[in-house]
PDB file of N, CA and C in Angstrom:
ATOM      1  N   UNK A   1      -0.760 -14.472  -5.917  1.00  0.00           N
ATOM      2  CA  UNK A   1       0.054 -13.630  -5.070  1.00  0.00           C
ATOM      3  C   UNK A   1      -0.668 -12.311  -4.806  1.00  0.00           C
ATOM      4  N   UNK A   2      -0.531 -12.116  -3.624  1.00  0.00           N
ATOM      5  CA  UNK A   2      -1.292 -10.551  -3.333  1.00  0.00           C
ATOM      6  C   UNK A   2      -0.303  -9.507  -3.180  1.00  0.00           C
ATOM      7  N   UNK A   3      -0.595  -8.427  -4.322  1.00  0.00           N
ATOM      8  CA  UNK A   3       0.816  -7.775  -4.184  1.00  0.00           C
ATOM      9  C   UNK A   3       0.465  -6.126  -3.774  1.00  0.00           C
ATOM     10  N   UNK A   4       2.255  -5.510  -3.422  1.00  0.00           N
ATOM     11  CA  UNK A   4       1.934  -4.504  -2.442  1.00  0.00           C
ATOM     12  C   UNK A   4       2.374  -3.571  -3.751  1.00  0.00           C
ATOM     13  N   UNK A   5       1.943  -2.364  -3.638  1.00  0.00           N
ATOM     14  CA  UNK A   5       2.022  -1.324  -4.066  1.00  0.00           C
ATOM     15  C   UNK A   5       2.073   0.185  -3.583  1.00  0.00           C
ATOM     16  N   UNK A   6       3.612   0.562  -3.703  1.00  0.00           N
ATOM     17  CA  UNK A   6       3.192   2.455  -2.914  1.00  0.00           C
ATOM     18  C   UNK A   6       3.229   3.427  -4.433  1.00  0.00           C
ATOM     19  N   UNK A   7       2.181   4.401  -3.288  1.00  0.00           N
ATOM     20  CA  UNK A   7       2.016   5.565  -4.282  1.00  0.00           C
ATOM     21  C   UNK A   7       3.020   6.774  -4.581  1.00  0.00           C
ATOM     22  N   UNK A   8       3.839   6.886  -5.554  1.00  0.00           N
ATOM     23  CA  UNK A   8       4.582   7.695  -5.584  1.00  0.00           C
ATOM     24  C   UNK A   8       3.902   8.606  -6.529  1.00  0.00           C
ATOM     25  N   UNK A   9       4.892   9.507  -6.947  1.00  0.00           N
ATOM     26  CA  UNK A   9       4.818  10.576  -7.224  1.00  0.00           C
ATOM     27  C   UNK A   9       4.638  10.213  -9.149  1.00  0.00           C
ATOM     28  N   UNK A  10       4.588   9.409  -9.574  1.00  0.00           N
ATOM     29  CA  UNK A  10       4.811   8.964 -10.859  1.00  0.00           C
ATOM     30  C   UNK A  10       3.731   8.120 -10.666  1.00  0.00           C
ATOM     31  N   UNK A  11       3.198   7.464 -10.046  1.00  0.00           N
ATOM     32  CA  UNK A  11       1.718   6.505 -10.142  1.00  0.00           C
ATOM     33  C   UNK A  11       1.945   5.412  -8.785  1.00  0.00           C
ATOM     34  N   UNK A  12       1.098   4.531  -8.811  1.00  0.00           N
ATOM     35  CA  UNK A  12       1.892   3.131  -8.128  1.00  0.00           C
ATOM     36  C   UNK A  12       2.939   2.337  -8.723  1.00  0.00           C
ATOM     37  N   UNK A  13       3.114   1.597  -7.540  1.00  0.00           N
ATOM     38  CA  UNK A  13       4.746   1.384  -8.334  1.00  0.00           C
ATOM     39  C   UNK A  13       4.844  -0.275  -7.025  1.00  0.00           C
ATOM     40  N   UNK A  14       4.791  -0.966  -7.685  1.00  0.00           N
ATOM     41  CA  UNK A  14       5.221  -2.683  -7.023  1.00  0.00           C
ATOM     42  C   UNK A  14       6.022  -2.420  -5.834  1.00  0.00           C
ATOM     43  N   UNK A  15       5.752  -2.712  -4.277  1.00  0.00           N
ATOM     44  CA  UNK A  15       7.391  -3.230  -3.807  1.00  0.00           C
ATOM     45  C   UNK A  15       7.399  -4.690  -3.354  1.00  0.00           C
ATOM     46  N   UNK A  16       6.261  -5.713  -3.468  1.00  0.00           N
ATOM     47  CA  UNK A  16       6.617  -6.896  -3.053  1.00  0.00           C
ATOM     48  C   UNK A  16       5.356  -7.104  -2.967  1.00  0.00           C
ATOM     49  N   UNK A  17       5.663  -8.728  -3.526  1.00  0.00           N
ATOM     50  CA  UNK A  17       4.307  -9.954  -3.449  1.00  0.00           C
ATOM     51  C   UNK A  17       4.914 -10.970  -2.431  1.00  0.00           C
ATOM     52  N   UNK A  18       3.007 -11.138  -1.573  1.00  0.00           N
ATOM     53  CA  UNK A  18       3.296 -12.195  -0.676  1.00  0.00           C
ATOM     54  C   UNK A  18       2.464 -13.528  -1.432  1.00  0.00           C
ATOM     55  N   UNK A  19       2.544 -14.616  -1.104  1.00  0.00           N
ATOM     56  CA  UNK A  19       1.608 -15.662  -1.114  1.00  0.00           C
ATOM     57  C   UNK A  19       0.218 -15.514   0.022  1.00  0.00           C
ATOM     58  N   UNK A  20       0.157 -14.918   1.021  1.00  0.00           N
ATOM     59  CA  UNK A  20      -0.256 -14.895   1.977  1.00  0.00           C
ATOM     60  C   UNK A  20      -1.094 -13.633   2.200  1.00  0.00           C
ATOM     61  N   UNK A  21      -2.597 -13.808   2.269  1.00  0.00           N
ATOM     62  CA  UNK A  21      -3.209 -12.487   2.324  1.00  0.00           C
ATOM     63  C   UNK A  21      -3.335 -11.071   3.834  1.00  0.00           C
ATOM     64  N   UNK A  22      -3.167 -12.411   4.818  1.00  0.00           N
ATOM     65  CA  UNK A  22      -2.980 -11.526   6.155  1.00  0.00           C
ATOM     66  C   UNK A  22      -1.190 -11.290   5.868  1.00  0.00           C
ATOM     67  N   UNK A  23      -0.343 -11.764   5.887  1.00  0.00           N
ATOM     68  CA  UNK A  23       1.346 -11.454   5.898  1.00  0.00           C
ATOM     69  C   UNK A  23       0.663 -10.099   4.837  1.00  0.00           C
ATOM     70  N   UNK A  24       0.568  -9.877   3.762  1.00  0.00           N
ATOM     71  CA  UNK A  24       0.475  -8.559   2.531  1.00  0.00           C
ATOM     72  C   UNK A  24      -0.097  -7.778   3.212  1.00  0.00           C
ATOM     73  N   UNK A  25      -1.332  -7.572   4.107  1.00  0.00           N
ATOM     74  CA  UNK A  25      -1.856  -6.630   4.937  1.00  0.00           C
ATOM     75  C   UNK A  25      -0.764  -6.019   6.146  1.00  0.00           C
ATOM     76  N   UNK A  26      -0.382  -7.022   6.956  1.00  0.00           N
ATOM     77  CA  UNK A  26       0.884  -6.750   7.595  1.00  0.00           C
ATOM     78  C   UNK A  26       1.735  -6.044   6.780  1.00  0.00           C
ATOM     79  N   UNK A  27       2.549  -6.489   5.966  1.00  0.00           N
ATOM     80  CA  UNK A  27       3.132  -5.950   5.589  1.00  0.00           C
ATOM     81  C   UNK A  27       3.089  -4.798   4.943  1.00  0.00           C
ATOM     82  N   UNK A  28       2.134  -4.538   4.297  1.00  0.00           N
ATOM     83  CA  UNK A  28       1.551  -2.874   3.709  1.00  0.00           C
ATOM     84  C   UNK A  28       1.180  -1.898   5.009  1.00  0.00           C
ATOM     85  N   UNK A  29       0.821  -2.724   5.964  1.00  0.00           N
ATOM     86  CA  UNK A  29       0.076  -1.899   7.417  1.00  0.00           C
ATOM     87  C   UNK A  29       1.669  -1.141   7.863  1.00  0.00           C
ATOM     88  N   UNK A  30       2.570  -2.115   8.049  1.00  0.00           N
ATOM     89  CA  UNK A  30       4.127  -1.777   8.705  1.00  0.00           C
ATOM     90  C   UNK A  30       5.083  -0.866   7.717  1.00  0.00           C
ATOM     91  N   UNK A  31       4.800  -0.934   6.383  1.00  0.00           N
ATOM     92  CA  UNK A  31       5.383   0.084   5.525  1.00  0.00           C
ATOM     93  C   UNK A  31       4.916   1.443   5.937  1.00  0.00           C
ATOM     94  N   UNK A  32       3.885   1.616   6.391  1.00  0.00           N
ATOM     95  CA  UNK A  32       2.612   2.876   5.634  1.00  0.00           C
ATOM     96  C   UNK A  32       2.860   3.202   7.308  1.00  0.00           C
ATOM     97  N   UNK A  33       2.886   2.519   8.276  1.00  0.00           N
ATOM     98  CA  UNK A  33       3.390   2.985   9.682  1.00  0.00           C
ATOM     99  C   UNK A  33       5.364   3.875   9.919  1.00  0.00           C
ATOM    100  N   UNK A  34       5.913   3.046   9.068  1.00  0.00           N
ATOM    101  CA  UNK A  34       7.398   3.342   8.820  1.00  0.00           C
ATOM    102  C   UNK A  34       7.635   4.330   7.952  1.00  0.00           C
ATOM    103  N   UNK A  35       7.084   4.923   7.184  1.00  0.00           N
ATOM    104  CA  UNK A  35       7.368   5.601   6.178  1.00  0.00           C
ATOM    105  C   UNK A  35       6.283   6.862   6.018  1.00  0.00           C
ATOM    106  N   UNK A  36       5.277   6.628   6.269  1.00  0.00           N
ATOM    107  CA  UNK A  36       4.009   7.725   5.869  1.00  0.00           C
ATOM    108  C   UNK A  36       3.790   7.064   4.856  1.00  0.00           C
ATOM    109  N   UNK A  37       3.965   6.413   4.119  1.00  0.00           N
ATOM    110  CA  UNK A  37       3.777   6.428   2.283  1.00  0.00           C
ATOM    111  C   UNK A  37       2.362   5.525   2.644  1.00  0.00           C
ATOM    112  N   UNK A  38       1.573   5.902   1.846  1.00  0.00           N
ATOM    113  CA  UNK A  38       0.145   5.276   1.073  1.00  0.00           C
ATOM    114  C   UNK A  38       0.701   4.331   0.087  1.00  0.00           C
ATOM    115  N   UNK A  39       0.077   2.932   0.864  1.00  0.00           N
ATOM    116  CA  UNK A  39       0.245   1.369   0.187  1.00  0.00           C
ATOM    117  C   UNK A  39      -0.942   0.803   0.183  1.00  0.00           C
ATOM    118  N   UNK A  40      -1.083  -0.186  -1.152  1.00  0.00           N
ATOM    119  CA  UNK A  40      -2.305  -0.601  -1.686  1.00  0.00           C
ATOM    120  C   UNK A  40      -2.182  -2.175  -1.608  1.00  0.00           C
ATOM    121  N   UNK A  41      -3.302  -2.992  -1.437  1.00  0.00           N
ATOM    122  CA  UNK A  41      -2.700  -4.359  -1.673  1.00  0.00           C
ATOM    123  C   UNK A  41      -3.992  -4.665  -2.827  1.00  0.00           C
ATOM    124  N   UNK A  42      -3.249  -5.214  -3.513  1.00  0.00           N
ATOM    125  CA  UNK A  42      -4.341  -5.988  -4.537  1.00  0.00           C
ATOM    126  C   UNK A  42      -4.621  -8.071  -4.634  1.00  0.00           C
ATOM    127  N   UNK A  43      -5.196  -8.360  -4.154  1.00  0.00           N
ATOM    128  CA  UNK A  43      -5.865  -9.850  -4.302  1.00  0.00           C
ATOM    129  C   UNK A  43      -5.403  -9.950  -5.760  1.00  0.00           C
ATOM    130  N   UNK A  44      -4.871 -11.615  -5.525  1.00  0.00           N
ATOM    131  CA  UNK A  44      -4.458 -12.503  -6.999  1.00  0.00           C
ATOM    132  C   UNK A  44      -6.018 -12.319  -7.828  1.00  0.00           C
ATOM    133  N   UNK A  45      -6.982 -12.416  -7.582  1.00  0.00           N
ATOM    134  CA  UNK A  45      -8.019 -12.289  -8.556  1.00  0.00           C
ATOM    135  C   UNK A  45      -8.430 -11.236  -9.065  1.00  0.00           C
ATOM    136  N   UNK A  46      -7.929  -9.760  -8.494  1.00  0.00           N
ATOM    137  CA  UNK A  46      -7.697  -8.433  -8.501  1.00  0.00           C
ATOM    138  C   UNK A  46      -9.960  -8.145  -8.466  1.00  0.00           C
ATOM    139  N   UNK A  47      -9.731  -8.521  -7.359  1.00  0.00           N
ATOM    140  CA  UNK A  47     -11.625  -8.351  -7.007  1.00  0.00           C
ATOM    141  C   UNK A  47     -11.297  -7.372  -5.590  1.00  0.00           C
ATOM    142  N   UNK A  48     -10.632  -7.726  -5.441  1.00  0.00           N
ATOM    143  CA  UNK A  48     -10.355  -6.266  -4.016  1.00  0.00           C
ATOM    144  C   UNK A  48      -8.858  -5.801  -3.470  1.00  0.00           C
ATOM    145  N   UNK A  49      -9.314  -4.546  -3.824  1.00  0.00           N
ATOM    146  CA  UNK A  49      -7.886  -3.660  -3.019  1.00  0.00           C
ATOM    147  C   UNK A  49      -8.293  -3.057  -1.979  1.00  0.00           C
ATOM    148  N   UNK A  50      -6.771  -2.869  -1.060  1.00  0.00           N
ATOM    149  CA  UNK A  50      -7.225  -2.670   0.431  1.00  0.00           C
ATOM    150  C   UNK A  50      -6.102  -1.641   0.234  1.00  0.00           C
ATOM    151  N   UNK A  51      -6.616  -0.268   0.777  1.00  0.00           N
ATOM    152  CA  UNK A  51      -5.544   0.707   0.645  1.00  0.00           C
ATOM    153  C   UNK A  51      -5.077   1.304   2.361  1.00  0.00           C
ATOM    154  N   UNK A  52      -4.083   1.640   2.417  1.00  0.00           N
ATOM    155  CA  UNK A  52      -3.523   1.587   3.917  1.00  0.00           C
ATOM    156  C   UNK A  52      -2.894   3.103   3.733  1.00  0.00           C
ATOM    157  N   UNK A  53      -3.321   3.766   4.262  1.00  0.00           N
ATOM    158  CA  UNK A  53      -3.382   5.387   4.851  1.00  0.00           C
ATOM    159  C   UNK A  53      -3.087   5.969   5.490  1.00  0.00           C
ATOM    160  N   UNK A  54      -1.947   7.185   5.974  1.00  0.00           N
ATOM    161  CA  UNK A  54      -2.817   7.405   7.244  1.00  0.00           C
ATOM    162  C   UNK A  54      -2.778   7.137   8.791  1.00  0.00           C
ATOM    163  N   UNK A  55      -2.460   5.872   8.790  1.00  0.00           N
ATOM    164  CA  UNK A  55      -2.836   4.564   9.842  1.00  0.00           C
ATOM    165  C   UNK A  55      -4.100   3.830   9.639  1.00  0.00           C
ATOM    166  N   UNK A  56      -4.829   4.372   8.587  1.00  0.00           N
ATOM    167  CA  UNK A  56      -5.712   3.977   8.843  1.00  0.00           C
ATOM    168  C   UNK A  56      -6.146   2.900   7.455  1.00  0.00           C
ATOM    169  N   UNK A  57      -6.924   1.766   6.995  1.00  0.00           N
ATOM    170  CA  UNK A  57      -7.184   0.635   6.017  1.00  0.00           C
ATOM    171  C   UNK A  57      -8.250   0.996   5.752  1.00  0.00           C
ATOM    172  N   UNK A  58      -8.679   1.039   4.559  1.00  0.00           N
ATOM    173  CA  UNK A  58      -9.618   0.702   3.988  1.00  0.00           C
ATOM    174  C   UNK A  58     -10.068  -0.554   2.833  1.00  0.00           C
ATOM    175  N   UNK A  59     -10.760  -1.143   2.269  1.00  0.00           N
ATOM    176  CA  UNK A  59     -10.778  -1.987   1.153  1.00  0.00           C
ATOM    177  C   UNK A  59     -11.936  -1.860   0.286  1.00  0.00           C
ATOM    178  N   UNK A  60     -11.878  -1.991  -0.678  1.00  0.00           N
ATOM    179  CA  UNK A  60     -13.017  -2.106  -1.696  1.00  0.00           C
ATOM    180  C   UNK A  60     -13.236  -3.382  -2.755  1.00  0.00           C
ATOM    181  N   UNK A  61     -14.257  -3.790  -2.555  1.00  0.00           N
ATOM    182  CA  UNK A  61     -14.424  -4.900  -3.848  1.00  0.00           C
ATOM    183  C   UNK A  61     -14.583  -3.835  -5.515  1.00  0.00           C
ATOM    184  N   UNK A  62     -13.963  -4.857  -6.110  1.00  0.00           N
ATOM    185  CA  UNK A  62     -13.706  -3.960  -7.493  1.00  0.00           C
ATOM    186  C   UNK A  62     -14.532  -4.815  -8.354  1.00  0.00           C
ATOM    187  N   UNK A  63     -15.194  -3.535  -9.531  1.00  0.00           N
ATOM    188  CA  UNK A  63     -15.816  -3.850 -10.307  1.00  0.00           C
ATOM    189  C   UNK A  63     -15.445  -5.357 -11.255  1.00  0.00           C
ATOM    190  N   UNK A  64     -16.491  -5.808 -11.721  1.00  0.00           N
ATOM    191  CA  UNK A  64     -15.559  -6.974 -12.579  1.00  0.00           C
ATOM    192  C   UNK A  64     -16.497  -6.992 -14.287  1.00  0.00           C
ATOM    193  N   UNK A  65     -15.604  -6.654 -15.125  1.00  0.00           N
ATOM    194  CA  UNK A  65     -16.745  -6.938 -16.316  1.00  0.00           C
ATOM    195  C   UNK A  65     -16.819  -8.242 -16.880  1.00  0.00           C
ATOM    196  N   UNK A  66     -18.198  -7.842 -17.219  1.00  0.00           N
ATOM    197  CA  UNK A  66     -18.767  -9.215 -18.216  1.00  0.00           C
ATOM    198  C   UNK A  66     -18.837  -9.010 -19.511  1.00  0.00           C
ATOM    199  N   UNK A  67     -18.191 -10.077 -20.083  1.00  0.00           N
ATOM    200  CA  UNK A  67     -17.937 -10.445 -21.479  1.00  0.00           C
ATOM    201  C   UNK A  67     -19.534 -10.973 -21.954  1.00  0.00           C
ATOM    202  N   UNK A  68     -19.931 -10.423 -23.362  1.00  0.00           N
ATOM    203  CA  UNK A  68     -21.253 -10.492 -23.711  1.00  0.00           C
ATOM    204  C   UNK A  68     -20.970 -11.799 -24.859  1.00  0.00           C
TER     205      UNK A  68
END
């Protein structure tokens, strides 16, 4: 599940998982348009978050550690 996350004032904070990686972008894109609020989406494998701004998206692949 790729799930959405806004930034409040206390940290991030969950508002809904999609199954679906374009629907979670939509849907974080249409929050963050409706509200102002800065929403994050994180991938089920948590290898990239896409943060929505602004109006504007960004994404980053995230570090991953290796077990020795």
């Amino acid at each position: 599940m790729f799930i959405i996350e806004r930034l409040t004032s206390k940290g991030w904070r969950q508002t809904e998982e999609h199954p679906d990686h374009d629907l979670a972008h939509l849907h974080a894109r249409l929050k963050n348009f409706a509200d102002g609020s800065t929403y994050r989406v994180i991938d089920p494998d948590m290898t990239m978050v896409c943060l929505f701004s602004g109006g504007a998206t960004e994404c980053w692949a995230m570090d991953q550690a290796t077990v020795a």
